[in-house]
Structures are given as C-alpha cells and as structure tokens.
C-alpha atoms as a PDB file:
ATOM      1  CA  UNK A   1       0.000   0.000   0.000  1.00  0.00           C
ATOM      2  CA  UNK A   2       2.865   2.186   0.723  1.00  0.00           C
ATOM      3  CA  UNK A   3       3.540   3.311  -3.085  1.00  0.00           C
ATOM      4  CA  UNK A   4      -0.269   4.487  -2.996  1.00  0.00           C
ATOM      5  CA  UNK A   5       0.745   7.562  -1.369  1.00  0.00           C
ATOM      6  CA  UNK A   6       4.459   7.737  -1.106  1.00  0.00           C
ATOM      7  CA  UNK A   7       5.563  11.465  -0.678  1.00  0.00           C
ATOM      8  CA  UNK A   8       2.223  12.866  -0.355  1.00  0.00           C
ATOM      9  CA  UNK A   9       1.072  11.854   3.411  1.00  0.00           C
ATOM     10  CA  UNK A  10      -0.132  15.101   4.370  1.00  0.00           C
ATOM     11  CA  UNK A  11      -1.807  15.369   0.723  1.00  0.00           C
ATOM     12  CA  UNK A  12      -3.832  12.507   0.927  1.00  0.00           C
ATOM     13  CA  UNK A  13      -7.151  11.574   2.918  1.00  0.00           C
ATOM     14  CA  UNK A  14      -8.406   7.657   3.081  1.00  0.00           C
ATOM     15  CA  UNK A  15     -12.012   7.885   2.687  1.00  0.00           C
ATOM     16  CA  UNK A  16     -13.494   5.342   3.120  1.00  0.00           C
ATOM     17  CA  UNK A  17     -17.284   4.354   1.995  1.00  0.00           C
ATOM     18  CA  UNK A  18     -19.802   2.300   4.213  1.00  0.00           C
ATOM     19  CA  UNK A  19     -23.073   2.448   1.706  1.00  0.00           C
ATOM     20  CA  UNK A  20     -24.283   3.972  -1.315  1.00  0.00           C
ATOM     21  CA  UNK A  21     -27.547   4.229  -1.871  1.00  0.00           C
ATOM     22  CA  UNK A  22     -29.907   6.619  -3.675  1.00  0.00           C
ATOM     23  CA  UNK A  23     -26.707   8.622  -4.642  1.00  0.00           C
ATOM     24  CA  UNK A  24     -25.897   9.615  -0.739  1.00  0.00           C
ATOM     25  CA  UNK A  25     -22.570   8.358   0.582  1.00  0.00           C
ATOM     26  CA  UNK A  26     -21.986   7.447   3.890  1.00  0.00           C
ATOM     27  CA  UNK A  27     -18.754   6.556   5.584  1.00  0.00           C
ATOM     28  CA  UNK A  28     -15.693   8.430   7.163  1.00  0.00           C
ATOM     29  CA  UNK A  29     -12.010   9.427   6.292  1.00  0.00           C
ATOM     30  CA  UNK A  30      -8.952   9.557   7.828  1.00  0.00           C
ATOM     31  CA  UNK A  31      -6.300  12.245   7.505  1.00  0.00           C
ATOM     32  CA  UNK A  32      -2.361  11.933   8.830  1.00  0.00           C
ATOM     33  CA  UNK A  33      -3.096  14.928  11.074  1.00  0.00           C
ATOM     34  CA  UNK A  34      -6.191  14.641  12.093  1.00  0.00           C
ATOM     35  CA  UNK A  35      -7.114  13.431  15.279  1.00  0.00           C
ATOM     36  CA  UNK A  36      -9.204  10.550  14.222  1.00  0.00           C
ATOM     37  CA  UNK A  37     -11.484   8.961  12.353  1.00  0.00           C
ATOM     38  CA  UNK A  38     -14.108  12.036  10.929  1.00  0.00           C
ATOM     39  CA  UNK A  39     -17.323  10.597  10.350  1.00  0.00           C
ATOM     40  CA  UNK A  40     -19.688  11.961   6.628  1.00  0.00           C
ATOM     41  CA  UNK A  41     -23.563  11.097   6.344  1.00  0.00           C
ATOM     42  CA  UNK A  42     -23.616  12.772   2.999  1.00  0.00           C
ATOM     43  CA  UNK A  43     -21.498  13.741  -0.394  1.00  0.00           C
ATOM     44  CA  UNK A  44     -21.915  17.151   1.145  1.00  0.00           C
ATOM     45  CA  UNK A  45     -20.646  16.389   4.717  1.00  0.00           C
ATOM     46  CA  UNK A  46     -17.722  14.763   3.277  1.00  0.00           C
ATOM     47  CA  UNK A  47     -16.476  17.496   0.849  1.00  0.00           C
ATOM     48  CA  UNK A  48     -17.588  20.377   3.632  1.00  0.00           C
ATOM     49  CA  UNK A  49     -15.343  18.356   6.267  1.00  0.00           C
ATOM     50  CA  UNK A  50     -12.718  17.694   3.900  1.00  0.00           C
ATOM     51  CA  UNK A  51     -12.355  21.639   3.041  1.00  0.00           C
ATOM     52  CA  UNK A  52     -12.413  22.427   6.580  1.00  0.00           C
ATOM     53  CA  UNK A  53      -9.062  20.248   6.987  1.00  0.00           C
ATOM     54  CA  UNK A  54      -7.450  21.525   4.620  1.00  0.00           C
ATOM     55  CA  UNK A  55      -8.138  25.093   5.879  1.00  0.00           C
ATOM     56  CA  UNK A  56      -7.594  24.125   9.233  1.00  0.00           C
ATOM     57  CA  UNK A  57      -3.985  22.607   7.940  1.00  0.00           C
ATOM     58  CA  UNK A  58      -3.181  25.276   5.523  1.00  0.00           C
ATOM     59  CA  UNK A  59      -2.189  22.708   3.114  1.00  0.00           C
ATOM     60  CA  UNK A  60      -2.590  22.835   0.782  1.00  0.00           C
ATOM     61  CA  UNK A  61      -3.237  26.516   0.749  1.00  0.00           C
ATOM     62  CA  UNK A  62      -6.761  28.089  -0.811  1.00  0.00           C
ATOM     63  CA  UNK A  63      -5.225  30.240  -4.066  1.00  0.00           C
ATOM     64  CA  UNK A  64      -6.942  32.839  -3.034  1.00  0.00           C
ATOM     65  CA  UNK A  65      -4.910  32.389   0.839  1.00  0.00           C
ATOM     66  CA  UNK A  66      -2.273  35.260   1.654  1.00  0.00           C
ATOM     67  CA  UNK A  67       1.024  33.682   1.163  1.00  0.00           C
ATOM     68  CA  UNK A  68       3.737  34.188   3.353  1.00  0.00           C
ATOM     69  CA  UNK A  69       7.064  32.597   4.216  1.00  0.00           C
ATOM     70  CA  UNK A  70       6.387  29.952   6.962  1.00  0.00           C
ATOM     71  CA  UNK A  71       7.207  26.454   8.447  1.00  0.00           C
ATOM     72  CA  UNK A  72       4.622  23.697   8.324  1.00  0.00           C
ATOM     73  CA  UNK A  73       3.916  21.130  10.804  1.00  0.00           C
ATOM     74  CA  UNK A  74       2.069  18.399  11.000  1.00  0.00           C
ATOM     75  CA  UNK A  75       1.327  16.662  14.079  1.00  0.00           C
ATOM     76  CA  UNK A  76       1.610  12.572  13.584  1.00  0.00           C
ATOM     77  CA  UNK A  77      -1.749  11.147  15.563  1.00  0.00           C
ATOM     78  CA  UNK A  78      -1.775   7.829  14.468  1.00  0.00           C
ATOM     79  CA  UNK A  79       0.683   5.883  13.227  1.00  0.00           C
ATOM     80  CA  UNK A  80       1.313   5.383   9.112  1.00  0.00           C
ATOM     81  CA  UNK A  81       0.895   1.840   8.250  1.00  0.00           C
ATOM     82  CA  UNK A  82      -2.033   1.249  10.345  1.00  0.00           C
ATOM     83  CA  UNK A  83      -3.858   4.503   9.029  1.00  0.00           C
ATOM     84  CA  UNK A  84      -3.656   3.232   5.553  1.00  0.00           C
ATOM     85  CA  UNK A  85      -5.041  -0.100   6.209  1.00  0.00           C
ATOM     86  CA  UNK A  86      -8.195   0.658   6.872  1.00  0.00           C
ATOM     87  CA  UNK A  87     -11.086   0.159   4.318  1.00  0.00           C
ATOM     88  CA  UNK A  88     -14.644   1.079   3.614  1.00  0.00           C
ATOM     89  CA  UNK A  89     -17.126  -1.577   3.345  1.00  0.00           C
ATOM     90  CA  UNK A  90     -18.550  -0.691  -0.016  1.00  0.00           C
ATOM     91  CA  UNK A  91     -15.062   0.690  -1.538  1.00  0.00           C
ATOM     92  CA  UNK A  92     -12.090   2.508  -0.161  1.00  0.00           C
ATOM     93  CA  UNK A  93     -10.312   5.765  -2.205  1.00  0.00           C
ATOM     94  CA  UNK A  94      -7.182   8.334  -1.616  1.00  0.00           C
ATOM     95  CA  UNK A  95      -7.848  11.459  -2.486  1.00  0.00           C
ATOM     96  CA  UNK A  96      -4.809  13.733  -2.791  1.00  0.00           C
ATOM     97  CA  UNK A  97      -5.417  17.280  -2.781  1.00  0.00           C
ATOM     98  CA  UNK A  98      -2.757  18.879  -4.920  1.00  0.00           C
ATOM     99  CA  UNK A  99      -4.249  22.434  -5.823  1.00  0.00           C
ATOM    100  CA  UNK A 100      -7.293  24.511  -4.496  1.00  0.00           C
ATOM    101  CA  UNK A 101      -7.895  26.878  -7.361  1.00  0.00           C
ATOM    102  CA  UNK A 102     -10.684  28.506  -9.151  1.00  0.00           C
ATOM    103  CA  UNK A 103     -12.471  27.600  -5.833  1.00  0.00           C
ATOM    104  CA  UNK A 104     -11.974  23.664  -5.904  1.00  0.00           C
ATOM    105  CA  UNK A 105     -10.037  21.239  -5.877  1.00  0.00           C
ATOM    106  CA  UNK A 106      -7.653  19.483  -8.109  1.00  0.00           C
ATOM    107  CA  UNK A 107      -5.514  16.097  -7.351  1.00  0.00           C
ATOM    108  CA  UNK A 108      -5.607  13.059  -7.775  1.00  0.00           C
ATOM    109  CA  UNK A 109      -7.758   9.879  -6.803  1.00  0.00           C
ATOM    110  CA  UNK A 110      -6.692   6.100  -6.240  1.00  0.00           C
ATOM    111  CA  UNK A 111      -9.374   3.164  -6.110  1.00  0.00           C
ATOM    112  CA  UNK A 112      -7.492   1.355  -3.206  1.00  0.00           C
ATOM    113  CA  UNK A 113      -9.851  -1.658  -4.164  1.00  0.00           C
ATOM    114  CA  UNK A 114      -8.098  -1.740  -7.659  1.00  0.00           C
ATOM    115  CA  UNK A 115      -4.954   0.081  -7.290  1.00  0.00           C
ATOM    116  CA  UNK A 116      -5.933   2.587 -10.285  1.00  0.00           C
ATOM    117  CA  UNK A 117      -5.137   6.483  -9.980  1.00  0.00           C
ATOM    118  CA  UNK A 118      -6.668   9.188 -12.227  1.00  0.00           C
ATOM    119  CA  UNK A 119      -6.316  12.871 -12.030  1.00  0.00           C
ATOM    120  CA  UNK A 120      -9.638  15.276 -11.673  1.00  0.00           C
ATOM    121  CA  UNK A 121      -9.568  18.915 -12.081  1.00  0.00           C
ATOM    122  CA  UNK A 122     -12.753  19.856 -10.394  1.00  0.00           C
ATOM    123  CA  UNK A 123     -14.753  18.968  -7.521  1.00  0.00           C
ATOM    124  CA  UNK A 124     -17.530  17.818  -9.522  1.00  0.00           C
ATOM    125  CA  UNK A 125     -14.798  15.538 -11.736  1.00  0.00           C
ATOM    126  CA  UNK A 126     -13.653  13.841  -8.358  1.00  0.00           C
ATOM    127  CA  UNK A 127     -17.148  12.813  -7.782  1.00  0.00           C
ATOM    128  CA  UNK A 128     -18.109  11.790 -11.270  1.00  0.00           C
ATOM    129  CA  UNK A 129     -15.044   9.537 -10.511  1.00  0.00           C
ATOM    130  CA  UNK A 130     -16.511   8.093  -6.957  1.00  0.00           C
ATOM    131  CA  UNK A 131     -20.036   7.543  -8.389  1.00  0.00           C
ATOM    132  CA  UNK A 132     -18.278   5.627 -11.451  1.00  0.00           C
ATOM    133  CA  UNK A 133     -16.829   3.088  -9.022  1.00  0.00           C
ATOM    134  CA  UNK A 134     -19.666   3.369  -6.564  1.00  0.00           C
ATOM    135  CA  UNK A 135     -22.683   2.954  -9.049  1.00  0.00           C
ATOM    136  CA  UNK A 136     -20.699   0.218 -11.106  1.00  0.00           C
ATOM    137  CA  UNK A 137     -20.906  -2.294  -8.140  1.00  0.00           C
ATOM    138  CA  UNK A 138     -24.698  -2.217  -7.500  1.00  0.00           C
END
C-alpha cells in the first residue's frame, strides 16, 4: 500500500465508503493529522469536512490564501501503516489534494480496491469519478 501515497502523506485523505444508496454516501475518512477517524452522512458532509481540513492545515493553501514565508507542521496522531489499512465496506479511495484553485479542488484519486489512480480537475470531476466506481458495483 505504501507506493499508494508515497511522498504525499499530508496530501492525501483515506475515505473510506460504508453504503451507497440513492446517490448519498456514507462513511468516514482519515487524515495523517487529524485526530481521528471524521465521520460523513452525505457527499456534502464529506467534501464540507474535507475543506475544513485543509483550511484548518493550511495545506494545501486556498489560491486565493495570503502567502507568506512559513514552516509547516504536521502533528503525527496515528501511526502510518495502520492509518492506511483501513477500508470502507462498499469501496475505499485516496484522495490527494494537490491544488485549491478557481475555488476547488484538483488532485488526484486512487481506487485502493483496484490500485488505479486518475487525475480530476474539479470537484464535480472527483465525484463523477466516486459515483463511477460506486454505481458500477450495484
């Protein structure tokens, strides 16, 4: 699992997804420096909670953020390997947040599951992606 997210730790969130049904997700994600597991009833919950992170952690930074010269650091609350393991019961994804421009996100995503990555550009791309995966297994 380790080449999954190599180099990008503090870029990448394990969410994890419990059910899909009707088009709502429900599960929970995990982030590096978070202080546990943060629990989503809804698409909207998850991306809301997932913004607030990355605000919270600066990282990274909202484009429209004043820059300034400074040293990040993020606290290490569980350990690595163990964080990683984990898995959703309906399907498992890392989502690493590269950019937040043009107010959203861009990055990457990874079907644990299958071990395939592909890039997204947009919010609304990312989840296009999810609901592929998601709707696919029903």
């Amino acid at each position: 699992m380790r080449r999954l997210y190599s180099g990008n730790e503090y870029r990448s969130i394990l969410v994890c997804v419990d059910s899909y049904e009707d088009y709502e997700l429900r599960g929970h994600f995990h982030h590096q420096a978070s202080s546990g597991v943060i629990v989503f009833k809804s698409m909207m919950q998850l991306l809301l909670e997932i913004e607030r992170l990355l605000d919270e952690k600066e990282f990274p930074q909202s484009f429209t953020a004043k820059r300034c010269f400074q040293e990040l650091s993020f606290p290490q609350n569980i350990e690595t390997e163990e964080l990683w393991e984990r898995r959703g019961r309906k399907a498992s994804f890392i989502i690493k947040v590269l950019f937040r421009q043009n107010a959203t996100w861009q990055g990457s995503i990874t079907w644990v599951d299958e071990g395939r990555e592909e890039s997204f550009r947009s919010v609304l791309e990312l989840l296009l992606l999810m609901h592929s995966v998601l709707w696919s297994d029903k």
